[in-house]
Protein backbone atom coordinates (compact mmCIF):
# COMPACT_ATOMS: atom_id res chain seq x y z
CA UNK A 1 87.55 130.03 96.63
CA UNK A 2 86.27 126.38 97.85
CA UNK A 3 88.23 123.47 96.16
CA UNK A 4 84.49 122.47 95.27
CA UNK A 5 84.41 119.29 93.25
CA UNK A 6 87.28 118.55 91.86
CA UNK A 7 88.19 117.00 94.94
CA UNK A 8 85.81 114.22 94.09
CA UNK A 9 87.76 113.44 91.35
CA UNK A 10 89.90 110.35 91.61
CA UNK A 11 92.01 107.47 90.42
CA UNK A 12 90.64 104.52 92.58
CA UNK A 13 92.65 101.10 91.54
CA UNK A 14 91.41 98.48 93.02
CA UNK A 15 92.63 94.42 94.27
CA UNK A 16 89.88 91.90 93.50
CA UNK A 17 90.13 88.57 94.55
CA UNK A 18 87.25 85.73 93.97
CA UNK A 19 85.94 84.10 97.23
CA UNK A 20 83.80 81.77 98.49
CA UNK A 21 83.29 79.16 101.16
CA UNK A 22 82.01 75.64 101.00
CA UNK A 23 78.56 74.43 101.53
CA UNK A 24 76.47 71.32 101.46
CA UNK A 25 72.88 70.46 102.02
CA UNK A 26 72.94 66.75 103.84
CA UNK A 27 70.06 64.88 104.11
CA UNK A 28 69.82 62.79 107.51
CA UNK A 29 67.99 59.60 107.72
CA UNK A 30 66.60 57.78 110.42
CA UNK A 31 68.81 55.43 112.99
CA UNK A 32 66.75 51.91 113.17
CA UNK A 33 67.59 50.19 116.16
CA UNK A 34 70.79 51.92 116.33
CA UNK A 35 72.00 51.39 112.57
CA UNK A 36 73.60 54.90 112.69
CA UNK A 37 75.91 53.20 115.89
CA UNK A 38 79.30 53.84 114.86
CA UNK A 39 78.84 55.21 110.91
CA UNK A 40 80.54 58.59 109.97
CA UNK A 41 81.04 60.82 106.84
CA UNK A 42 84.00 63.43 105.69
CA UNK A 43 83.32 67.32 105.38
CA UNK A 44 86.54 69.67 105.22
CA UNK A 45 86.88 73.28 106.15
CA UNK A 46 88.03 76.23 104.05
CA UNK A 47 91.87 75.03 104.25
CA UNK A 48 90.48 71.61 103.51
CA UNK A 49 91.60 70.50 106.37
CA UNK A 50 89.73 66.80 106.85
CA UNK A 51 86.86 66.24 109.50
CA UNK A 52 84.60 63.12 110.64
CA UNK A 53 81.47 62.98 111.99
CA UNK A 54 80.36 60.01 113.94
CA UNK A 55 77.58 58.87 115.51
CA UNK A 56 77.26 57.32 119.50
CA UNK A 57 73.90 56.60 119.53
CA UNK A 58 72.31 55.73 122.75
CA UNK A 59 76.16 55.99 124.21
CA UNK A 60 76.67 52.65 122.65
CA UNK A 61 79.47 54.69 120.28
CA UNK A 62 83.12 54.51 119.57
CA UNK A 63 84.92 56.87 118.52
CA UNK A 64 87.16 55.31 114.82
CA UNK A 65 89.97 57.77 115.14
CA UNK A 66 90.43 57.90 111.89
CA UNK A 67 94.51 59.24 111.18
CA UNK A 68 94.58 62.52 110.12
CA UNK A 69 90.89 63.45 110.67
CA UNK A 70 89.45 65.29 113.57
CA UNK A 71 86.13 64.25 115.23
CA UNK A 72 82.80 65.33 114.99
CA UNK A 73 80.78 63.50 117.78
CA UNK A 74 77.39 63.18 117.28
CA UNK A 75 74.91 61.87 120.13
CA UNK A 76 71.25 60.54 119.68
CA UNK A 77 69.35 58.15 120.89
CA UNK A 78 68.02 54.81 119.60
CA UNK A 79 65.41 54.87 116.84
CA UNK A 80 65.69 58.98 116.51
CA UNK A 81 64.06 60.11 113.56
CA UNK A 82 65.67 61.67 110.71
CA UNK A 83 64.16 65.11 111.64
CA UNK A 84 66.51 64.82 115.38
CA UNK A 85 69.43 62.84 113.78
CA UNK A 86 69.78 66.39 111.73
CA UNK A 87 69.16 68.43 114.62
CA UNK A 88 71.79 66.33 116.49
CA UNK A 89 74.33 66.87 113.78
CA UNK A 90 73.93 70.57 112.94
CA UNK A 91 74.43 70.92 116.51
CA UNK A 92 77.67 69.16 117.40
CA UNK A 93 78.90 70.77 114.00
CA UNK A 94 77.83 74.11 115.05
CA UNK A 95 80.13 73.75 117.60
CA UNK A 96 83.52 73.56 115.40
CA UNK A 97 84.83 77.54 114.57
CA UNK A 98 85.64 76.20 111.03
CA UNK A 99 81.77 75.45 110.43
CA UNK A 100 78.18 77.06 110.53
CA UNK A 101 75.13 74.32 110.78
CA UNK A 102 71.51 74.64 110.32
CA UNK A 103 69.22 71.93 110.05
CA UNK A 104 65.66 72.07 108.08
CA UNK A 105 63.27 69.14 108.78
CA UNK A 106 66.29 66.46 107.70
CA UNK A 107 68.37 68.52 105.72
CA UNK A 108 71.52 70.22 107.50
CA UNK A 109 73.43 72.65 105.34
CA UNK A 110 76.65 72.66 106.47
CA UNK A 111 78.94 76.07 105.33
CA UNK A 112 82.69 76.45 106.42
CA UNK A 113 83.66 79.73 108.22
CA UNK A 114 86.70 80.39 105.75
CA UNK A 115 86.32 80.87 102.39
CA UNK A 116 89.00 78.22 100.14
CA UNK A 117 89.10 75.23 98.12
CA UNK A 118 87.84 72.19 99.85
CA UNK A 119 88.19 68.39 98.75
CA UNK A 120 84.08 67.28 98.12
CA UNK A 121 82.26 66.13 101.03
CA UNK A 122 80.82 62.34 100.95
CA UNK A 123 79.84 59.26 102.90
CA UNK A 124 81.74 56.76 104.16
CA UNK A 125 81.89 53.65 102.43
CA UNK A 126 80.63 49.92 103.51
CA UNK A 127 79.79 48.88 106.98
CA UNK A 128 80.70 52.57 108.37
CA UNK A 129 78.17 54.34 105.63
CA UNK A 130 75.36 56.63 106.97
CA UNK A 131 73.13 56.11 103.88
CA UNK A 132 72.68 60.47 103.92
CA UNK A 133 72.78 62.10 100.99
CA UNK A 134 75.02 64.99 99.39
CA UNK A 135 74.72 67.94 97.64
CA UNK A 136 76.76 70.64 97.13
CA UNK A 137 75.38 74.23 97.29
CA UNK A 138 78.66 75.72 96.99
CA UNK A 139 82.12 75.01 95.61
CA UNK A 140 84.85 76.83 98.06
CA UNK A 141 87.34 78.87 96.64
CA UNK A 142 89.76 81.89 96.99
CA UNK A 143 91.83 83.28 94.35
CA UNK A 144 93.34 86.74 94.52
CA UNK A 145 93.49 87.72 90.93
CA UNK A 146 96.70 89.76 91.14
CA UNK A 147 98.28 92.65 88.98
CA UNK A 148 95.39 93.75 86.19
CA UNK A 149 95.60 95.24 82.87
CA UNK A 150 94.36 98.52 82.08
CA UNK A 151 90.41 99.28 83.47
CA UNK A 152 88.58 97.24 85.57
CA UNK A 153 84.70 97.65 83.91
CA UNK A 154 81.56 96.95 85.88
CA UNK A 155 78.38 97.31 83.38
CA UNK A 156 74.98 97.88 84.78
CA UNK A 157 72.14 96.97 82.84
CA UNK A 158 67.91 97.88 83.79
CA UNK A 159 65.40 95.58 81.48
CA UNK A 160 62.22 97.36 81.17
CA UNK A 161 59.19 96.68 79.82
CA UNK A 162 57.47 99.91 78.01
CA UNK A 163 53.66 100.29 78.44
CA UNK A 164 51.61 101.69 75.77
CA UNK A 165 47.91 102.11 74.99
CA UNK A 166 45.81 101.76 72.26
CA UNK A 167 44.45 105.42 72.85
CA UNK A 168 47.70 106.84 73.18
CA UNK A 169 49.58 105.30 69.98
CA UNK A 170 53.25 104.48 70.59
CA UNK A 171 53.56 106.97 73.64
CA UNK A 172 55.79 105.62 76.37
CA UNK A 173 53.32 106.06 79.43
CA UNK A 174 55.31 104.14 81.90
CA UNK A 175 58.07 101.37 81.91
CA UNK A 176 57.69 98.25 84.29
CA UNK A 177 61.11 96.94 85.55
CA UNK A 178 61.53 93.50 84.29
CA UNK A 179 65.07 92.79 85.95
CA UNK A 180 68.65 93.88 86.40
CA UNK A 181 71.61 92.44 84.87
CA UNK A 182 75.46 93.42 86.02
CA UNK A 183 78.59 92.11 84.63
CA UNK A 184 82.43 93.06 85.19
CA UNK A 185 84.95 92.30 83.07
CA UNK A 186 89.42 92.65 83.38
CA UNK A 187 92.52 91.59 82.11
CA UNK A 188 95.00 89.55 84.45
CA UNK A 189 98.39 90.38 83.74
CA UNK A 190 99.83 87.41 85.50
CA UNK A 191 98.55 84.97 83.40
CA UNK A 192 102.50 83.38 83.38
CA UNK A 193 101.43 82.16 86.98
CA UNK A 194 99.76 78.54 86.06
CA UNK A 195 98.39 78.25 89.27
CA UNK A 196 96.21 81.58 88.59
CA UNK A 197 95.13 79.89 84.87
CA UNK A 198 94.31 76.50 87.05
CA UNK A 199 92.27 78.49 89.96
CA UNK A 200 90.32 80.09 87.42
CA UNK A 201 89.70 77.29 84.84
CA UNK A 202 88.43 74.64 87.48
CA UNK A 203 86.48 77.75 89.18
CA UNK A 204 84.19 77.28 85.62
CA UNK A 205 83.73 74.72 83.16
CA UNK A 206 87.28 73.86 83.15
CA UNK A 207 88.26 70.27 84.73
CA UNK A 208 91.67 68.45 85.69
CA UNK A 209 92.22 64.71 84.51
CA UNK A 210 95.56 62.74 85.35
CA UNK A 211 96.80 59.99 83.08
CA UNK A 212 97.43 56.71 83.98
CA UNK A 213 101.30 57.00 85.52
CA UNK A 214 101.59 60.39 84.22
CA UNK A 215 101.14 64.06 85.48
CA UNK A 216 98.46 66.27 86.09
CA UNK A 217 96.66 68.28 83.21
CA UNK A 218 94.02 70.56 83.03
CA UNK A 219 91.38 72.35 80.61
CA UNK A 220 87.95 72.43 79.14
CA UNK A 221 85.76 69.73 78.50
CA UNK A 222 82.11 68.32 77.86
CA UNK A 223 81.98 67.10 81.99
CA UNK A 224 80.48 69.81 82.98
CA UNK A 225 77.38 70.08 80.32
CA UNK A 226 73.85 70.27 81.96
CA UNK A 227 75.57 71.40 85.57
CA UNK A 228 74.13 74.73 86.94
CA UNK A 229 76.72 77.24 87.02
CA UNK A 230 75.51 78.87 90.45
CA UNK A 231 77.33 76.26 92.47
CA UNK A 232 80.51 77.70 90.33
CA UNK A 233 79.47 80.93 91.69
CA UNK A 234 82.13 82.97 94.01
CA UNK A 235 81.76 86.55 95.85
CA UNK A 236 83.77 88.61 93.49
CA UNK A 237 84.98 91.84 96.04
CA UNK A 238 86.97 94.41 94.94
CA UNK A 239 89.17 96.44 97.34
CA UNK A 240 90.68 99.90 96.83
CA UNK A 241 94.02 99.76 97.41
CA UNK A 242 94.06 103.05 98.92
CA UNK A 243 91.97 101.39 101.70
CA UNK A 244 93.70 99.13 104.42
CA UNK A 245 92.79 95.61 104.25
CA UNK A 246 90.11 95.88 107.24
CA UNK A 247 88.74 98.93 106.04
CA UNK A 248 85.88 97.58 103.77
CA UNK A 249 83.95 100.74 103.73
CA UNK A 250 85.05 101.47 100.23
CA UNK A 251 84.49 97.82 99.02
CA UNK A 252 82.36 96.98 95.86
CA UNK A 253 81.13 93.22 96.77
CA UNK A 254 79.57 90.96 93.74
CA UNK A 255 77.64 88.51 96.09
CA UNK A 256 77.48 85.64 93.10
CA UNK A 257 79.37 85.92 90.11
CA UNK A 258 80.44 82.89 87.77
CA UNK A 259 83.67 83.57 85.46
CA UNK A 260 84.00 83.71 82.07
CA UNK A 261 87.19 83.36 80.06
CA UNK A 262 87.51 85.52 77.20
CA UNK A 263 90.55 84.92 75.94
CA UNK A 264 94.23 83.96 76.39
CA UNK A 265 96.66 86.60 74.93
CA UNK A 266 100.24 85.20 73.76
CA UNK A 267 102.71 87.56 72.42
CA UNK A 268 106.15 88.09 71.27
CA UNK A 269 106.05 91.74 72.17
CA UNK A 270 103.17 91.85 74.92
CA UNK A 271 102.87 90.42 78.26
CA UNK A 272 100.91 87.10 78.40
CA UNK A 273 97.45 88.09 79.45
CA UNK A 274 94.03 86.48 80.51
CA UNK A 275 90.40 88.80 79.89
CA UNK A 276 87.77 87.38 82.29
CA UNK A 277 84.10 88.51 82.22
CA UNK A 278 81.86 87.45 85.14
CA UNK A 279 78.20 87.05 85.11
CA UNK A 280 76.80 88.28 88.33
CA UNK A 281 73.04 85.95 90.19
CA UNK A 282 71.28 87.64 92.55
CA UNK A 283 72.04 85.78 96.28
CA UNK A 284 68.49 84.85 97.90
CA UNK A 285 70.50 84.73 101.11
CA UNK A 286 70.74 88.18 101.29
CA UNK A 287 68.59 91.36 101.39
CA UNK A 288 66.37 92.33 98.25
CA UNK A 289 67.76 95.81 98.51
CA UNK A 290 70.94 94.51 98.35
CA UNK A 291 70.91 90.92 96.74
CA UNK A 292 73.13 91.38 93.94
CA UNK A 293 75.76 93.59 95.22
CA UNK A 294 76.71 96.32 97.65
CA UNK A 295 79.15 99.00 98.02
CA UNK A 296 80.62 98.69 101.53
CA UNK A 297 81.63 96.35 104.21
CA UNK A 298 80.06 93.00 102.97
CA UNK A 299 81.63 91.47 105.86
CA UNK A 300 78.83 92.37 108.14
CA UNK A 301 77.30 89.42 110.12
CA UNK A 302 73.76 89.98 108.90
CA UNK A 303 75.77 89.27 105.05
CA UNK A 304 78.28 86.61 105.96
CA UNK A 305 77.00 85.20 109.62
């Protein structure tokens, strides 16, 4: 006799972790009679390690060696249009490993190769100031969430719309998919660790303020009203640990999910827990098959290039 099915039966725990890497959309502007000469602004990678980049334009350029900072050179020439000054700059960026440029018209979106926390991009300030503009697309992050509580959940969820006909009464004749809506929820059981709390709390709504000649707090506030949540938004992956680490066949990949905390568990008796639910966005950057999340290796260069 076979072993037939029950060998499809499993326990499969699994390490999550909550990534993402940092990106910006910059918006170049023109050099006039080599205003850009000299001017630089700050991007950082996914260690947030600090960077520079400068402009020479028409090899009239000095490079500010700024302490600390590595340099980005980028060359143009005299009175290059905004359109070329972004060209110019996603290509000497390009060229770092820690960074990925594109440039559209005179926007360059700027990503970093590793996902982690990154200090926010910006201009410099005064006489060295570019004038470009700054937005971030994504805020970097990685957090592995460590030891869980009980069940991991994922929830799937179809919205349909049911058609009907006058002739026909209330008869069902066919449904029209109106959209899909996934969610996972857990418990993390290391909730002691206030660096995991922080990590997740600034990862949401959650904000950090420092008082005048005092120390660090953090929490919720009112800052973040209005803000879209999808620039909160983090690959949420989960690994089975009966996998090696580079074996991401197995993986169950959340390309954009923003986290939700439920609630804080203290107890006498208990450990001290935190329940997280996340609320998973379809990524237009990826496949329509596939845009919301795949089983598999999500590391592929077509998902992650």
């Amino acid at each position: 006799m076979a072993c037939g099915n029950v060998q499809n039966i499993r326990i499969n725990p699994a390490n999550v972790s909550w990534q993402i890497e940092e990106q910006w959309d910059i918006t170049a502007v023109a050099d006039v009679s080599s205003s850009l000469n000299d001017d630089y602004f700050f991007i950082n990678d996914g260690a947030d390690l600090p960077f520079y980049v400068w402009f020479n334009i028409g090899a009239a350029g000095t490079d500010p060696l700024l302490a600390g900072k590595t340099g980005i050179e980028v060359a143009a020439a005299v009175n290059a249009s905004a359109t070329v000054i972004a060209a110019a700059v996603a290509a000497a960026v390009d060229a770092e490993t820690e960074f990925k440029a594109v440039s559209d018209g005179a926007v360059i979106t700027i990503t970093a190769t590793v996902a982690g926390q990154s200090t926010d991009w910006a201009d410099s300030i005064g006489g060295t100031a570019t004038g470009f503009s700054f937005v971030q697309c994504q805020d970097g992050g990685y957090l592995e969430l460590g030891l869980l509580d009980g069940d991991t959940e994922i929830t799937f969820e179809e919205s349909q719309l049911d058609i009907t006909a006058q002739q026909t009464g209330t008869t069902i004749l066919a449904s029209l998919r109106q959209g899909l809506i996934n969610g996972v929820s857990l418990v993390m059981k290391e909730a002691a660790d206030l660096s995991l709390i922080k990590e997740v709390i600034l990862g949401t709504a959650g904000g950090s303020y420092t008082p005048s000649g005092g120390t660090e707090v953090f929490g919720w506030g009112t800052a973040s009203l209005g803000k879209n949540t999808i620039v909160k938004s983090r690959r949420l992956v989960l690994h089975p640990v009966s996998k090696a680490d580079a074996d991401l066949s197995e993986d169950l990949c959340f390309w954009k999910s923003y986290a939700l905390p439920e609630s804080l568990t203290l107890s006498g008796e208990n450990p001290e827990v935190l329940a997280l639910s996340f609320k998973v966005y379809k990524d237009d950057a990826k496949p329509v098959a596939v845009n919301q999340f795949i089983f598999g290796d999500w590391s592929q260069s077509e998902f992650i290039p």
